[in-house]
C-alpha atoms as a PDB file:
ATOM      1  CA  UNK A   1    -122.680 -89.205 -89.627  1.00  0.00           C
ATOM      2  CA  UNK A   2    -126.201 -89.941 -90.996  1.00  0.00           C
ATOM      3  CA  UNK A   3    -124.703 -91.032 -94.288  1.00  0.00           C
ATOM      4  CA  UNK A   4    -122.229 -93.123 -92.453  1.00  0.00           C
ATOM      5  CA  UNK A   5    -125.064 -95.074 -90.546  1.00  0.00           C
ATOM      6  CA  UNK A   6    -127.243 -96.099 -93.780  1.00  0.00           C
ATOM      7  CA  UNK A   7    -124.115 -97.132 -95.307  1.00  0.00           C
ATOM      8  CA  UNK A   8    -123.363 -99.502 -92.493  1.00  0.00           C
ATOM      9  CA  UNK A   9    -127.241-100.270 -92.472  1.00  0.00           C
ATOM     10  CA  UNK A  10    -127.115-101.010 -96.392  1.00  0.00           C
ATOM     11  CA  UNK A  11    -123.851-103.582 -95.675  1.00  0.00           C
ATOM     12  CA  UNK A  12    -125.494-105.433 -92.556  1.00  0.00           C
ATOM     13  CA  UNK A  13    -128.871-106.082 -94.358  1.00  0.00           C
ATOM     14  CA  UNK A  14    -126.398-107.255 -97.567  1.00  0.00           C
ATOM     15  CA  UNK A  15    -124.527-109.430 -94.666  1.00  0.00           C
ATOM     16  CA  UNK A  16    -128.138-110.535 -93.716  1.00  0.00           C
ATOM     17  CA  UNK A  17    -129.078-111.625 -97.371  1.00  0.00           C
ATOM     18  CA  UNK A  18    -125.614-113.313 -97.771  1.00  0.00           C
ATOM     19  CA  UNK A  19    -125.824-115.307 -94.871  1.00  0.00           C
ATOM     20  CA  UNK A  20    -129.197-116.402 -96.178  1.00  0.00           C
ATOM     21  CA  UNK A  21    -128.554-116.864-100.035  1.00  0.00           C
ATOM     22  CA  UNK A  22    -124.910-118.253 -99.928  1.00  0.00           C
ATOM     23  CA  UNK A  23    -122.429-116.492-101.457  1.00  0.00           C
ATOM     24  CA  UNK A  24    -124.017-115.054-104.810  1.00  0.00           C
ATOM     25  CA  UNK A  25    -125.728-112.027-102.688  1.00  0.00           C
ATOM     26  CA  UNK A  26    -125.235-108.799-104.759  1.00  0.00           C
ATOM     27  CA  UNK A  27    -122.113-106.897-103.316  1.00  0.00           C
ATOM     28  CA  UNK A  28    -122.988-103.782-100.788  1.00  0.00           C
ATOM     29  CA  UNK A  29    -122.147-100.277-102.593  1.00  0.00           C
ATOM     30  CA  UNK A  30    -119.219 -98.433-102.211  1.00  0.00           C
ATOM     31  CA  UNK A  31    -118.949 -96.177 -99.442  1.00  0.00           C
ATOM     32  CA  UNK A  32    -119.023 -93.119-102.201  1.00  0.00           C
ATOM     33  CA  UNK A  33    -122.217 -94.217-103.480  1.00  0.00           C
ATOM     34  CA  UNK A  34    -124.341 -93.850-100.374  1.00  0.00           C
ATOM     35  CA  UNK A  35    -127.397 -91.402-100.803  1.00  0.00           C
ATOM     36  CA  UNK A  36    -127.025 -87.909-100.599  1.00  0.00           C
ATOM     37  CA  UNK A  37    -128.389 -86.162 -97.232  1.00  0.00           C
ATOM     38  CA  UNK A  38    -130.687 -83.706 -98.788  1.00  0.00           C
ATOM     39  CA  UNK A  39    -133.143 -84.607 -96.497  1.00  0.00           C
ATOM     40  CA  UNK A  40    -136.847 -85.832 -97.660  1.00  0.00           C
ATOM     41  CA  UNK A  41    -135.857 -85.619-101.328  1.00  0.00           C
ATOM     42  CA  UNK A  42    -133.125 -88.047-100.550  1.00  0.00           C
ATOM     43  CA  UNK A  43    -135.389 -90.537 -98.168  1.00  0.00           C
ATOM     44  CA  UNK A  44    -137.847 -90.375-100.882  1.00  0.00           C
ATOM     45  CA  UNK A  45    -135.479 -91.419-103.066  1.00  0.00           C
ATOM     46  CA  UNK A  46    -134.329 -93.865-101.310  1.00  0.00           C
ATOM     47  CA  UNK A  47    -137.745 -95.381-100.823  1.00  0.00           C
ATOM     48  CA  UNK A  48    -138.831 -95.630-104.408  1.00  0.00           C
ATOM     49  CA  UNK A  49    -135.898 -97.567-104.780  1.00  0.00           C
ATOM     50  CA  UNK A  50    -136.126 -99.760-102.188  1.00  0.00           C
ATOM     51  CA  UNK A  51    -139.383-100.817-103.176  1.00  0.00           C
ATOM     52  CA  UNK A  52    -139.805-101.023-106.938  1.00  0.00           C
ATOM     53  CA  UNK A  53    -142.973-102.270-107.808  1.00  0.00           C
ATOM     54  CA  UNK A  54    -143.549-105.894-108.638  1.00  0.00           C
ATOM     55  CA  UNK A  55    -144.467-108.102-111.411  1.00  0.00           C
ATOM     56  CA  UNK A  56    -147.950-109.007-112.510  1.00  0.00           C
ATOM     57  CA  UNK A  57    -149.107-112.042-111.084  1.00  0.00           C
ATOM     58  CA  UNK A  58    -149.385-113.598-114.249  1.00  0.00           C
ATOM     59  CA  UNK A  59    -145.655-112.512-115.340  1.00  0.00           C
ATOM     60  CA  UNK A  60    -142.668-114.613-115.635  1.00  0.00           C
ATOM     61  CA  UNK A  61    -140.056-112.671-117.168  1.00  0.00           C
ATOM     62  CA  UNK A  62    -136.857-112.963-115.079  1.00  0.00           C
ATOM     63  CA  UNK A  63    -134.537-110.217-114.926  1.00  0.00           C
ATOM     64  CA  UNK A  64    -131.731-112.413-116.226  1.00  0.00           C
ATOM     65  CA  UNK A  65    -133.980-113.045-119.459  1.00  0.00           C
ATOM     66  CA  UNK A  66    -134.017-116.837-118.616  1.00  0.00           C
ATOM     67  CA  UNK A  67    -136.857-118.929-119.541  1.00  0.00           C
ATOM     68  CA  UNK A  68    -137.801-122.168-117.261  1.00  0.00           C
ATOM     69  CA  UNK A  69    -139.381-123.814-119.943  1.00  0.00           C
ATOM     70  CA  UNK A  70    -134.943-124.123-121.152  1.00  0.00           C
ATOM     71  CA  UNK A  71    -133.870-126.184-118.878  1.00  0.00           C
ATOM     72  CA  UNK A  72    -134.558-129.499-117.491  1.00  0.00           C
ATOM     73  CA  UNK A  73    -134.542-129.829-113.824  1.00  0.00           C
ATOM     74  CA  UNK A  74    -132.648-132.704-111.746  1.00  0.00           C
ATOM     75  CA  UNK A  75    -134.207-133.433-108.360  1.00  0.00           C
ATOM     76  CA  UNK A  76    -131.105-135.068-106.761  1.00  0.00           C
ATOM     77  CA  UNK A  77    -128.776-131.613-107.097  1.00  0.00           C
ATOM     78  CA  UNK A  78    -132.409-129.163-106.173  1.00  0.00           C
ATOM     79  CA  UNK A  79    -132.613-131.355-102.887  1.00  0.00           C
ATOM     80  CA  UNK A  80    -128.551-130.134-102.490  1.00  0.00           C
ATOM     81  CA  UNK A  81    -129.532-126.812-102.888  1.00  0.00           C
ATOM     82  CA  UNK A  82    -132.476-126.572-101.347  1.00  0.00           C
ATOM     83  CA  UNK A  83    -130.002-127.122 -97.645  1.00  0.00           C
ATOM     84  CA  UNK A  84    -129.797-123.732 -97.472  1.00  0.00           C
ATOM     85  CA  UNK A  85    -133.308-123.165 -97.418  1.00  0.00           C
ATOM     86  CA  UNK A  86    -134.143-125.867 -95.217  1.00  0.00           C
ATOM     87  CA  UNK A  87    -132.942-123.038 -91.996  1.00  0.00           C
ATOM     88  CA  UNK A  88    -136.641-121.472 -92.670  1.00  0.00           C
ATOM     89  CA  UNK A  89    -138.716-124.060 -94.806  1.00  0.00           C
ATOM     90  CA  UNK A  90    -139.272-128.009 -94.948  1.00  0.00           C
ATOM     91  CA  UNK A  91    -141.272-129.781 -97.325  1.00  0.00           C
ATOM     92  CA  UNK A  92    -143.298-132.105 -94.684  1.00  0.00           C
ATOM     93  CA  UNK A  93    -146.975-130.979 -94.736  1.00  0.00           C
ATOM     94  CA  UNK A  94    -148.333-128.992 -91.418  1.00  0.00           C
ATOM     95  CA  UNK A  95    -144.714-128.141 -90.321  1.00  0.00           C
ATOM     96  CA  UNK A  96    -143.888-124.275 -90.592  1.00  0.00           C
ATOM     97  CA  UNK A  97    -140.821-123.079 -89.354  1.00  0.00           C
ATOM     98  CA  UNK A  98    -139.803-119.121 -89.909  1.00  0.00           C
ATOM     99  CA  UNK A  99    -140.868-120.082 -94.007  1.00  0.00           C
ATOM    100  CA  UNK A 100    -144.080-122.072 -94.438  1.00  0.00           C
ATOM    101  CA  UNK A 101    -143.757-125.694 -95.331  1.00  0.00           C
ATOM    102  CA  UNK A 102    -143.598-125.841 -99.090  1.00  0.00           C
ATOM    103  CA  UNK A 103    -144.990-128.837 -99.282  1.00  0.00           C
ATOM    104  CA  UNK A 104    -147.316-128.907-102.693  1.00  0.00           C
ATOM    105  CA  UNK A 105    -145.914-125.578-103.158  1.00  0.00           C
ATOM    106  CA  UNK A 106    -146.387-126.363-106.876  1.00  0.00           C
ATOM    107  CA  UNK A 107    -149.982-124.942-107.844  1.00  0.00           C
ATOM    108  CA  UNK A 108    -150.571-123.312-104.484  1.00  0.00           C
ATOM    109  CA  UNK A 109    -152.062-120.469-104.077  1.00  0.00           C
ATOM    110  CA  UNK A 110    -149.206-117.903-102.258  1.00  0.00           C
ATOM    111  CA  UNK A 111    -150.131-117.060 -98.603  1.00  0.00           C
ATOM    112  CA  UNK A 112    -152.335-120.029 -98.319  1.00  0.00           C
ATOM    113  CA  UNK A 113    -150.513-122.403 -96.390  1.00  0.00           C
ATOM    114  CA  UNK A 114    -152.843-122.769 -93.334  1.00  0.00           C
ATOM    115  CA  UNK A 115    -151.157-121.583 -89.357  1.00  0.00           C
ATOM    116  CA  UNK A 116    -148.636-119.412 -90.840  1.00  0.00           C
ATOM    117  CA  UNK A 117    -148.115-116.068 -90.574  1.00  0.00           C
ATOM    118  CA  UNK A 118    -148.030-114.403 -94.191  1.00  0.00           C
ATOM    119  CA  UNK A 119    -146.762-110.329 -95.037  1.00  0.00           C
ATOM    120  CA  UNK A 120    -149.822-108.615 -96.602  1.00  0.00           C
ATOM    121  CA  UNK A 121    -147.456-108.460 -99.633  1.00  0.00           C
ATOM    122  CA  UNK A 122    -147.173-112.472 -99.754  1.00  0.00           C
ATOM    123  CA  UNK A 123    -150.870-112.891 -98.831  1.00  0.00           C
ATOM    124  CA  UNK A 124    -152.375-110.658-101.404  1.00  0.00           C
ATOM    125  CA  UNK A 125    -150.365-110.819-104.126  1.00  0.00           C
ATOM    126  CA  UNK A 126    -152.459-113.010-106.203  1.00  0.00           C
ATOM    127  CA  UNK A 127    -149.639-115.224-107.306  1.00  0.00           C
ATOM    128  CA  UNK A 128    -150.199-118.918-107.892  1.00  0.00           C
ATOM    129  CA  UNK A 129    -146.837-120.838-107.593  1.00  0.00           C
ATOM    130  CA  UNK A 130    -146.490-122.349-111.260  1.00  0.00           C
ATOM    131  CA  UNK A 131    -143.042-123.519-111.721  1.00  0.00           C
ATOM    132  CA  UNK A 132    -142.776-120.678-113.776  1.00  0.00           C
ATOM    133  CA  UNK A 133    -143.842-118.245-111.064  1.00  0.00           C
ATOM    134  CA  UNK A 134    -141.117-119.874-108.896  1.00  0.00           C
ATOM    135  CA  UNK A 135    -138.288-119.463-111.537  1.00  0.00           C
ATOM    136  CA  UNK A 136    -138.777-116.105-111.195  1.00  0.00           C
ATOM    137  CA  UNK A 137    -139.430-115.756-107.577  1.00  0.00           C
ATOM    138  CA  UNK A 138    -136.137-117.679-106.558  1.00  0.00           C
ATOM    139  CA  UNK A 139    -134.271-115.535-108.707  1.00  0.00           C
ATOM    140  CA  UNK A 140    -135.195-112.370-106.512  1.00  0.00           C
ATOM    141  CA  UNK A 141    -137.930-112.940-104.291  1.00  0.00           C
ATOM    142  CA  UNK A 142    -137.877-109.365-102.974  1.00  0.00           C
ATOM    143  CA  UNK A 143    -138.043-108.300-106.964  1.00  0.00           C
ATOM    144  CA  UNK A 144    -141.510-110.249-107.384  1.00  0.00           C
ATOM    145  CA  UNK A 145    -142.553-109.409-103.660  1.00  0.00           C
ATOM    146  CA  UNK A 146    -142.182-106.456-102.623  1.00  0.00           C
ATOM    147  CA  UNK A 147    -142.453-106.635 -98.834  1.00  0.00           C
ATOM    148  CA  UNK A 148    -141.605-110.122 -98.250  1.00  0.00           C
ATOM    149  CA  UNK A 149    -140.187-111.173 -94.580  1.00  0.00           C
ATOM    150  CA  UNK A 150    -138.067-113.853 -96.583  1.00  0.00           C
ATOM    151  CA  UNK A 151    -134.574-112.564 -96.135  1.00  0.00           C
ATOM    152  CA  UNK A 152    -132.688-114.562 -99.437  1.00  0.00           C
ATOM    153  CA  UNK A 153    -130.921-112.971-102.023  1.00  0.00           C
ATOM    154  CA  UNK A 154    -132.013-115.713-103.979  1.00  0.00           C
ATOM    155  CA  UNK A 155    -130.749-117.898-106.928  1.00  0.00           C
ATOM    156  CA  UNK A 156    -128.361-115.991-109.550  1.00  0.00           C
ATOM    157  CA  UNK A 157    -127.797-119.293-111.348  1.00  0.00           C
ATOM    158  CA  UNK A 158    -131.411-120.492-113.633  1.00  0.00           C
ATOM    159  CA  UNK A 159    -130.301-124.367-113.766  1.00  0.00           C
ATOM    160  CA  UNK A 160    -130.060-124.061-109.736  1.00  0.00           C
ATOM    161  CA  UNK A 161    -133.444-122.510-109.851  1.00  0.00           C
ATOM    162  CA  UNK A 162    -134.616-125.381-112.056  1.00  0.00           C
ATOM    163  CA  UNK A 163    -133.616-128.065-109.666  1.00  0.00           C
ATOM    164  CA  UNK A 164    -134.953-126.655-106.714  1.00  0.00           C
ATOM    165  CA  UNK A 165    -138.195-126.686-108.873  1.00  0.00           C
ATOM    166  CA  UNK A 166    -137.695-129.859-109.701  1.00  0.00           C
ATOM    167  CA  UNK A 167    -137.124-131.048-105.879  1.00  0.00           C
ATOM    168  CA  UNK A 168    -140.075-129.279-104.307  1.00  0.00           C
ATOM    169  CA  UNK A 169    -142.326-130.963-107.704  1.00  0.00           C
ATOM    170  CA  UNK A 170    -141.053-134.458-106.959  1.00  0.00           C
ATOM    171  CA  UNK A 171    -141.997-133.789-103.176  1.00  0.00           C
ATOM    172  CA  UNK A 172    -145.597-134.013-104.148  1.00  0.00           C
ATOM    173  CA  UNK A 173    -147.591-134.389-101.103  1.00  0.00           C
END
């Protein structure tokens, strides 16, 4: 029964993500890969994977091995996809929403927009958004924060990433 329960907890936080990051959230496991019930070996387990540690601050690498610096962002098509974050964010100045305006997101300090309500994780985690940073953080945002209350699977595809990038840049404020 335990098993049974994380297994449906694993596919409703997957549902979660999905709902969140359109429809290139990872799939949930198979029903015959849930964790063994050995119990605290098996929740330990569980909890060093669930939380793998994060990049350096100063780290870019993408898991995909993608470099931002290879492609060339279009504005019109990151405005597109940025829709689907505009449920938590906007890019107006002063307006938070569940997400923190991200407007002049580019060369921000993270956790530093002023009224909202940052994770410990986002506050302190030293990162300044570069576009670089960003590549990598909208490929996995969980990956590169560890902790984050931003429920999105994030952005398989780099040249979507790019755009986005490009969007939130030609924003300015």
């Amino acid at each position: 029964m335990k098993i049974r329960l994380q297994y449906l907890s694993l596919v409703a936080g997957v549902s979660l993500l999905a709902a969140c990051g359109g429809s290139d959230a990872p799939a949930p496991a198979n029903e015959g890969d849930a964790p063994a019930a050995d119990g605290a070996a098996g929740a330990a387990d569980a909890s060093a994977a669930a939380a793998p540690e994060a990049p350096a601050a100063d780290d870019v690498a993408t898991v995909d091995g993608s470099v931002f610096a290879d492609f060339t962002g279009d504005a019109a098509n990151g405005e597109t996809i940025f829709a689907q974050c505009s449920a938590c964010h906007v890019v107006e100045p002063g307006v938070n929403r569940t997400g923190p305006s991200l407007a002049g997101i580019v060369g921000r300090a993270a956790g530093s927009v002023e009224g909202y309500n940052y994770t410990p994780a986002n506050a302190n985690s030293g990162i300044t958004w570069t576009a670089e940073k960003m590549f990598q953080y909208l490929e996995n945002p969980a990956r590169v924060v560890p902790g984050t209350k931003m429920a999105f699977a994030g952005l398989p595809n780099p040249q979507d990433r790019a755009d986005v990038i490009a969007y939130l840049a030609s924003t300015g404020q």
